[in-house]
N, C-alpha and C. Protein backbone atom coordinates (compact mmCIF):
# COMPACT_ATOMS: atom_id res chain seq x y z
N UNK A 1 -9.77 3.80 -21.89
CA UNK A 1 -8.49 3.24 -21.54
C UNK A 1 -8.27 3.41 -20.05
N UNK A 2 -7.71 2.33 -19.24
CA UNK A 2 -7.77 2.51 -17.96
C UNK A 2 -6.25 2.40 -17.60
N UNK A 3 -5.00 3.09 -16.95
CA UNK A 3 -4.38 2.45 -16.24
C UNK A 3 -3.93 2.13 -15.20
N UNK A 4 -2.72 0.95 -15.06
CA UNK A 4 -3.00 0.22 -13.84
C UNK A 4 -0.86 0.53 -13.06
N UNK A 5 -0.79 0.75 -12.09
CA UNK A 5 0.83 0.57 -11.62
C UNK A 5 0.93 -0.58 -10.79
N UNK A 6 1.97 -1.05 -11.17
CA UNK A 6 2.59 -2.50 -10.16
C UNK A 6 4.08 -2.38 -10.67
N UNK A 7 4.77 -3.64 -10.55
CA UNK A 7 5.93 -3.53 -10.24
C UNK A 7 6.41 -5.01 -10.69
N UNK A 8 7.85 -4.88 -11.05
CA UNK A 8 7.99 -6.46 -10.93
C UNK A 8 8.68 -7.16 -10.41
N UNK A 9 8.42 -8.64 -10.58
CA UNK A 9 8.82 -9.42 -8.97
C UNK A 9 9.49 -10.49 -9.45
N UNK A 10 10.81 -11.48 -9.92
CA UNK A 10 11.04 -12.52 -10.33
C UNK A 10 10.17 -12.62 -11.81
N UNK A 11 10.24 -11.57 -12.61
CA UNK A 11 9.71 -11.98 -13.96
C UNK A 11 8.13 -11.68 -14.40
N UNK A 12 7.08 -11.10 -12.90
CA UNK A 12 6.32 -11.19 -13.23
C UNK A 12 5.96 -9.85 -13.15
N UNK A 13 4.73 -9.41 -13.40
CA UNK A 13 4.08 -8.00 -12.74
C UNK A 13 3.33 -7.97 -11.62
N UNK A 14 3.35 -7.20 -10.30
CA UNK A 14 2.79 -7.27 -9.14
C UNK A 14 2.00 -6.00 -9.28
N UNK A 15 0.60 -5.82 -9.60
CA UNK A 15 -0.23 -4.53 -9.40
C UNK A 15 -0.06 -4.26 -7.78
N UNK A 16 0.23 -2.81 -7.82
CA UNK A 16 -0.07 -2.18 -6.31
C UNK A 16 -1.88 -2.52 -5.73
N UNK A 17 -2.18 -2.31 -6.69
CA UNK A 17 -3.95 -2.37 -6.05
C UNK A 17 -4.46 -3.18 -6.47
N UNK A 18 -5.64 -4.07 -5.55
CA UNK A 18 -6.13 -4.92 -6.11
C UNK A 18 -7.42 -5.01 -7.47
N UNK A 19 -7.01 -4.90 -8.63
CA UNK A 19 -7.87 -4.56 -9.71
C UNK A 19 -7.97 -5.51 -10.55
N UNK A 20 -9.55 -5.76 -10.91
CA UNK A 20 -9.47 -6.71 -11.74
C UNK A 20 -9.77 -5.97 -13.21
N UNK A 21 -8.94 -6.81 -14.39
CA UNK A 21 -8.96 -6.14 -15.55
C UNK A 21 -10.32 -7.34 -16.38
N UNK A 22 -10.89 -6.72 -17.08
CA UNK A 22 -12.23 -7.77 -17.59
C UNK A 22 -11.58 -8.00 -18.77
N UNK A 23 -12.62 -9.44 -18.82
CA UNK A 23 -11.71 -10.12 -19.69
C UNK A 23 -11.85 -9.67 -20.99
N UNK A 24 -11.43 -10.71 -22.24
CA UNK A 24 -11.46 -10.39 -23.14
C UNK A 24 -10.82 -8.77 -23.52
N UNK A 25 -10.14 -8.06 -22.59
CA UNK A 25 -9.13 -6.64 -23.11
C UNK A 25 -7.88 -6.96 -23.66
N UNK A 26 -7.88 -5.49 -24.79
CA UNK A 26 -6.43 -5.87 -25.43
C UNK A 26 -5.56 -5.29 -24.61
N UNK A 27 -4.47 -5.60 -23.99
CA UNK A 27 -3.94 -4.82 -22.80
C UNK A 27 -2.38 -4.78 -23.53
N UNK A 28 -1.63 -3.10 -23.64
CA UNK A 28 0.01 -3.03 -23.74
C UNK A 28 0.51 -2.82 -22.13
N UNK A 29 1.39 -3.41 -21.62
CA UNK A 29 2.43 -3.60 -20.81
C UNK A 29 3.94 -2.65 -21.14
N UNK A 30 3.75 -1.58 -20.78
CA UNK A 30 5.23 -0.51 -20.82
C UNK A 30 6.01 -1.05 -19.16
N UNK A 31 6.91 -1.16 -19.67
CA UNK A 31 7.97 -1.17 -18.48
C UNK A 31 8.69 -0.43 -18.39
N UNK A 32 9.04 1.03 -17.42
CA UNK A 32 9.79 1.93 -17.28
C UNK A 32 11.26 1.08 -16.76
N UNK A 33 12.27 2.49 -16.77
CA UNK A 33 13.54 2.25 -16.93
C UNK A 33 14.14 2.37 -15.08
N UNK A 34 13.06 3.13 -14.47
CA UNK A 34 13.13 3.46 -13.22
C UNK A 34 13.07 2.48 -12.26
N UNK A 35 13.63 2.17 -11.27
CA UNK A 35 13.29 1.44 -10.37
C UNK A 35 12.16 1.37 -9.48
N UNK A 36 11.09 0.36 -9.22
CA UNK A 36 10.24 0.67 -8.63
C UNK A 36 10.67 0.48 -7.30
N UNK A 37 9.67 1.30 -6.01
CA UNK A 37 9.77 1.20 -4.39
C UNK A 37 9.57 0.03 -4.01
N UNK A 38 10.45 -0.30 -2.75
CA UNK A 38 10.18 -2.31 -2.87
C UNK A 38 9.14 -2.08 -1.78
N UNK A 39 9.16 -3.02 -1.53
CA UNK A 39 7.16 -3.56 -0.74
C UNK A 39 7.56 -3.06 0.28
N UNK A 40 8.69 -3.51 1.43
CA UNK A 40 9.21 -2.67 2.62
C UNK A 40 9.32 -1.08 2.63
N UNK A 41 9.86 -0.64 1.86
CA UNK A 41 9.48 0.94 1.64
C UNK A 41 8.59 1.26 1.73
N UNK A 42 7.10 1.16 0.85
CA UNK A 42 6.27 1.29 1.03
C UNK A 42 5.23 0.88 2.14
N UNK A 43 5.60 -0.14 2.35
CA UNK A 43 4.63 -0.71 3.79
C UNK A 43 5.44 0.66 4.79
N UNK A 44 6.88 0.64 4.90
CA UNK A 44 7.27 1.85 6.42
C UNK A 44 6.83 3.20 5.62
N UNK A 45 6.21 3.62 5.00
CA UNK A 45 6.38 5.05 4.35
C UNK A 45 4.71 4.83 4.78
N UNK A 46 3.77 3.97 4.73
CA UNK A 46 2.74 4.19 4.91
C UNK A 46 2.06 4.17 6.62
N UNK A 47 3.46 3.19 7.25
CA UNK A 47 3.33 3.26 8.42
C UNK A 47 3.52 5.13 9.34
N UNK A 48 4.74 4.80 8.52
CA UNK A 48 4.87 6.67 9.31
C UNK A 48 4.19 7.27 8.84
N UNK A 49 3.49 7.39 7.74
CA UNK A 49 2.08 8.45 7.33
C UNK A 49 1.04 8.49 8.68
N UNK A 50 0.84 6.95 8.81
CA UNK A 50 -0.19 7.04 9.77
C UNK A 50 0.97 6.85 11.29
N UNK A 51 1.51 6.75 11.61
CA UNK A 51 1.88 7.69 12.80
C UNK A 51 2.07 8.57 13.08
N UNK A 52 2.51 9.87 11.76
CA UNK A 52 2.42 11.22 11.82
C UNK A 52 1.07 11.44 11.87
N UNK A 53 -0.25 11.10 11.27
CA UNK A 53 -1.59 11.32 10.88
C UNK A 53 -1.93 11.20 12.88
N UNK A 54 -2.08 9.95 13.16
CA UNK A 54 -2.32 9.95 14.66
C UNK A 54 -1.61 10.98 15.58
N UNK A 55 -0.62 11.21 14.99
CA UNK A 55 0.29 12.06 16.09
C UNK A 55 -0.48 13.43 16.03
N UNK A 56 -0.75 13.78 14.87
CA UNK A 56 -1.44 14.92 13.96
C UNK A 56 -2.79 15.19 14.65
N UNK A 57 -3.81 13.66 14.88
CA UNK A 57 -4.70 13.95 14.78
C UNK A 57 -5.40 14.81 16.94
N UNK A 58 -6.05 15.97 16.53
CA UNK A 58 -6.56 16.50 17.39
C UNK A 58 -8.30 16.08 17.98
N UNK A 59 -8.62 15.42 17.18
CA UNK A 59 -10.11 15.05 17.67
C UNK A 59 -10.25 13.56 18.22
N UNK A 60 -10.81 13.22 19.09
CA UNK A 60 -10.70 12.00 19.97
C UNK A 60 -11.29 10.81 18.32
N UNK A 61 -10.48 9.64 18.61
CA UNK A 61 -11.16 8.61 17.41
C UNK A 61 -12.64 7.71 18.00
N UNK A 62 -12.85 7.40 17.12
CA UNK A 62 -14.24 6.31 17.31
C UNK A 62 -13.64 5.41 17.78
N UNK A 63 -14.69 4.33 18.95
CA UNK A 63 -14.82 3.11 19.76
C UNK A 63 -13.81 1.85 18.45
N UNK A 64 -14.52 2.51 17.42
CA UNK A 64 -13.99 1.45 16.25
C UNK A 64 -12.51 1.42 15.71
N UNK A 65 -12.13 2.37 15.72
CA UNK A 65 -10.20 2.31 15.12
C UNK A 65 -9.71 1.17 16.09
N UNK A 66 -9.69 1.16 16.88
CA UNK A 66 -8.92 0.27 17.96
C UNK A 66 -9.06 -1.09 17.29
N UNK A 67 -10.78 -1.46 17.16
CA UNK A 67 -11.11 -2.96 16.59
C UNK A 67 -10.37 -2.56 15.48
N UNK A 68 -10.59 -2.19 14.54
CA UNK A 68 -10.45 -2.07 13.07
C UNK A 68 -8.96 -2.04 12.76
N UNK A 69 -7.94 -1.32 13.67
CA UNK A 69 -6.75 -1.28 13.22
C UNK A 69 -6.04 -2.48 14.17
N UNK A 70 -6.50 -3.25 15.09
CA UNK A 70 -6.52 -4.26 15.89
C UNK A 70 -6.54 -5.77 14.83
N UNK A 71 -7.10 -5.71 13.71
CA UNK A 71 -7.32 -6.73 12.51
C UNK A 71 -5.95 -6.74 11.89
N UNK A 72 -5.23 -5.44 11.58
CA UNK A 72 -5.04 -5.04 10.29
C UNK A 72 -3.19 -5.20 10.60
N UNK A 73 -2.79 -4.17 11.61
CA UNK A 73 -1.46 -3.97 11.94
C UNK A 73 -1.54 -4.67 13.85
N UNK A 74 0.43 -4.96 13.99
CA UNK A 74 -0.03 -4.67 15.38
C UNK A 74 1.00 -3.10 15.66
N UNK A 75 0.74 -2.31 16.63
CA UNK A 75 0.85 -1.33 16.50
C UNK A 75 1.42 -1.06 18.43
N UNK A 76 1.83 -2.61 18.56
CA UNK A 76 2.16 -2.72 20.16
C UNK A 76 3.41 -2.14 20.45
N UNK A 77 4.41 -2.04 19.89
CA UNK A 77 5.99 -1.64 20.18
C UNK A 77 5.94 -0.93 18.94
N UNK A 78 7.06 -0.15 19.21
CA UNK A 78 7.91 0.90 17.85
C UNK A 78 8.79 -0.09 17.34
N UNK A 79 8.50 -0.24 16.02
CA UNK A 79 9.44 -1.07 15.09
C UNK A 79 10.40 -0.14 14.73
N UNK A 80 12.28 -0.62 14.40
CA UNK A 80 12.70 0.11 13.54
C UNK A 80 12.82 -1.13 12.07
N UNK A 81 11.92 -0.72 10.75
CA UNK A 81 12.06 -1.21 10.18
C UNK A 81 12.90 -0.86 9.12
């Protein structure tokens, strides 16, 4: 048995991670009573992780973070989000 967390969005279910379930499974769907974290929460909660983590970090980074996080975020001004 594997499980999976997401959230829902206008009726549907949004998995947090991208997982594919194979086919042919018999799959139950529980829906808690709790509210889930909306996508903005989580996107700034992961942002300040990694600005505390950088702020944190003491050892010089690789040639590569720059490219790599250069793809991903822009990281040019302080947002207040």
């Amino acid at each position: 048995m594997e499980a999976y967390q997401g959230y829902t969005e206008n009726g549907k279910v949004i998995p947090l991670t991208d997982q594919a379930i194979p086919d042919g499974r018999r799959a139950i769907v529980t829906v808690l009573e709790e509210p889930a974290e909306s996508r903005l929460a989580r996107q700034k909660k992961a942002l300040l992780a990694l600005e505390r983590g950088l702020a944190d970090c003491t050892e010089p980074l690789p040639p590569e973070f720059d490219e790599i996080i250069a793809r991903r975020v822009n990281l040019a001004r302080k947002l207040d989000i």
